[in-house]
C-alpha atoms as a PDB file:
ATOM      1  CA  UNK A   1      18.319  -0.951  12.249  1.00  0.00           C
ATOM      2  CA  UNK A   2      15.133  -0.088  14.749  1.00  0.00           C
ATOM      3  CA  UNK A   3      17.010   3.629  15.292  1.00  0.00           C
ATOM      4  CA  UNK A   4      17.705   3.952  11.308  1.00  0.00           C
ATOM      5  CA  UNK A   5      13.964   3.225  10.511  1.00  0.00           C
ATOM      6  CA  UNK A   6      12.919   5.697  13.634  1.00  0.00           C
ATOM      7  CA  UNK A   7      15.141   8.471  12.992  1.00  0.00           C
ATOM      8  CA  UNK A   8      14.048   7.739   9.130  1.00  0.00           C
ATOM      9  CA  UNK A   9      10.316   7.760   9.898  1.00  0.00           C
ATOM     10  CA  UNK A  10      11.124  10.965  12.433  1.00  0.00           C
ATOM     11  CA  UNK A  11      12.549  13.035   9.465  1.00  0.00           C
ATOM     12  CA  UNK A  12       9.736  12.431   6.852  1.00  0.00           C
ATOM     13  CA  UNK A  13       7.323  13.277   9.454  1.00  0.00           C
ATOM     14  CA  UNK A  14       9.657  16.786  10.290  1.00  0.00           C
ATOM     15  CA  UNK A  15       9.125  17.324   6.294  1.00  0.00           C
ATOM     16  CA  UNK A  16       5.752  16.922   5.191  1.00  0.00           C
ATOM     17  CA  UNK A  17       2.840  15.570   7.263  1.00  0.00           C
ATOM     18  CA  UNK A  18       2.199  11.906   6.852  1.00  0.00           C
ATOM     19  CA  UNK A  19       1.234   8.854   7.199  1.00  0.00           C
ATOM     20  CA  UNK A  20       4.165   7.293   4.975  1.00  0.00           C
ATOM     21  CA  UNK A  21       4.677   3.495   3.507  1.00  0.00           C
ATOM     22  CA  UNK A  22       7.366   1.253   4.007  1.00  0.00           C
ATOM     23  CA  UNK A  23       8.696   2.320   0.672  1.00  0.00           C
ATOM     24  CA  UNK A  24       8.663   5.545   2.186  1.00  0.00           C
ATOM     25  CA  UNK A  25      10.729   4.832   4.945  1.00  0.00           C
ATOM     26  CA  UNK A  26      13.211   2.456   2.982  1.00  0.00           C
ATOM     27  CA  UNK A  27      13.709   5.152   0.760  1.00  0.00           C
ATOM     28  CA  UNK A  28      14.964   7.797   4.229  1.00  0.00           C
ATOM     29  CA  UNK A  29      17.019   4.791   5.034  1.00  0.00           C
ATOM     30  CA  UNK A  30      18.620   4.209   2.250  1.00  0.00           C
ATOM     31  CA  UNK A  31      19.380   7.657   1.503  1.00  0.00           C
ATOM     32  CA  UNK A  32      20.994   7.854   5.294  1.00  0.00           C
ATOM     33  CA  UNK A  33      22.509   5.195   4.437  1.00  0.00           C
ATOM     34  CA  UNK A  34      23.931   5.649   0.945  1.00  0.00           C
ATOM     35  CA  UNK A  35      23.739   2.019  -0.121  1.00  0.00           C
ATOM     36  CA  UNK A  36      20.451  -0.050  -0.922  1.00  0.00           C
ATOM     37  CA  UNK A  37      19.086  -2.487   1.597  1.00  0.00           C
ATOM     38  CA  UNK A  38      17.633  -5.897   1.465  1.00  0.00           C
ATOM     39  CA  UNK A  39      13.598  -5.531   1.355  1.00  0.00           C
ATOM     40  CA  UNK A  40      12.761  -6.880   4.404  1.00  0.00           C
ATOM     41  CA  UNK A  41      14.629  -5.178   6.592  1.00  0.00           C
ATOM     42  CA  UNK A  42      12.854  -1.991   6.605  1.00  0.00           C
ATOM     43  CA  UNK A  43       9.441  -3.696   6.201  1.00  0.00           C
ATOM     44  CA  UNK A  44      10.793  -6.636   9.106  1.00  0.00           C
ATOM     45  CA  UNK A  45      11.711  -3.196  11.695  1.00  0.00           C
ATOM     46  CA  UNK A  46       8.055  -1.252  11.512  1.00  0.00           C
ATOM     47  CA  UNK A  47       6.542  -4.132  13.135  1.00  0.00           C
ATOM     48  CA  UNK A  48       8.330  -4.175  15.712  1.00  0.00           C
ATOM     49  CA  UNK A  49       8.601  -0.705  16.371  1.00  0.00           C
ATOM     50  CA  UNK A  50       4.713  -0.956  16.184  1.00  0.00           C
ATOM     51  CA  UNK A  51       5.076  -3.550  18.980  1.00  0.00           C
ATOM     52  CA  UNK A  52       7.022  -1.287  21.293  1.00  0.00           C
ATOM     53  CA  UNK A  53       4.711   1.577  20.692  1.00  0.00           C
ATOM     54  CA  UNK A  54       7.453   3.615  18.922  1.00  0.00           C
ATOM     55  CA  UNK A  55       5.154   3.435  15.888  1.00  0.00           C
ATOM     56  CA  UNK A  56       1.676   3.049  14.836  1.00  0.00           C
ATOM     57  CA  UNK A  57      -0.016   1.401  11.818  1.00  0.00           C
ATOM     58  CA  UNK A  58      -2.016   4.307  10.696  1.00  0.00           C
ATOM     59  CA  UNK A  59      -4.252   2.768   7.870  1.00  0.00           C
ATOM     60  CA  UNK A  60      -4.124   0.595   4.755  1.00  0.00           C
ATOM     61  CA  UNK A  61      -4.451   2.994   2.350  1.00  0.00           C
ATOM     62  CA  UNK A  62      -0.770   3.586   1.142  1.00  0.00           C
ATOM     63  CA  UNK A  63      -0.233   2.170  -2.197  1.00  0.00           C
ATOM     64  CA  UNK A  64       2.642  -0.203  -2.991  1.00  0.00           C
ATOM     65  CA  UNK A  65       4.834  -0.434  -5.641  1.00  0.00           C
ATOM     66  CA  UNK A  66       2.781  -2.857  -7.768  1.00  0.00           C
ATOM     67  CA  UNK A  67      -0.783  -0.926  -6.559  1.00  0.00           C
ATOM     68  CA  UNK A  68      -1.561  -2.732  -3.845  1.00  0.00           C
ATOM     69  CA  UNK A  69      -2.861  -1.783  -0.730  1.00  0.00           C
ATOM     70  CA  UNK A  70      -0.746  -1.499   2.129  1.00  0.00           C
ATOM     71  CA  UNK A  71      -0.252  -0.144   5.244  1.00  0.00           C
ATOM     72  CA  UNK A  72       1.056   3.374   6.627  1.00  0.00           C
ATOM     73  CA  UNK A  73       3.236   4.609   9.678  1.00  0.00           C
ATOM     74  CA  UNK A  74       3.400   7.376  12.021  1.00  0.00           C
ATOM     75  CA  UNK A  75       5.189   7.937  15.419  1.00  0.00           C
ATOM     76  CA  UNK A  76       3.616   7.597  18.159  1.00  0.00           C
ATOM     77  CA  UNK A  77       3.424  10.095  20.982  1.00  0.00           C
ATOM     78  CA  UNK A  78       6.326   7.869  22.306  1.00  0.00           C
ATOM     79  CA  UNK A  79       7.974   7.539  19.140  1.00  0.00           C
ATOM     80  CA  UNK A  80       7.900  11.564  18.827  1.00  0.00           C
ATOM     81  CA  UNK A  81       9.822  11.565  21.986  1.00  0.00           C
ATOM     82  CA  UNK A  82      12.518   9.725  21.606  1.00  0.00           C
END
């Protein structure tokens, strides 16, 4: 699921500049996909792609769902390579 979400995250950026929120991303996913996924596991894989330096927590200015703050993504230099 790591790839999905990076090769999701990957195509948004190739479309329109971001940064982009995990509803964002889920959304790529899902459409890859063609079947819904469970919340978490889009918003469980950023992390860790953060962690490995594939990805980078832009800011907390995204808005969710229910207008909240929240945070945005964007490859990393290493992510970009991949």
């Amino acid at each position: 699921m790591q790839s999905l979400t990076l090769q999701a995250l990957s195509r948004l950026c190739s479309e329109r500049p971001g940064p982009f929120t995990q509803w964002e991303v889920e959304a790529e996913v899902e459409q890859q996909l063609g079947r819904k996924l469970a919340d978490s596991t889009v918003r469980s894989r950023l992390p860790e792609l953060v962690r490995k330096g594939l990805v980078l927590c832009a800011d907390r200015e995204g808005i969710s769902p229910s207008g909240h703050a929240c945070s945005r993504y964007r490859l990393s230099d290493v992510g970009m390579a991949v």
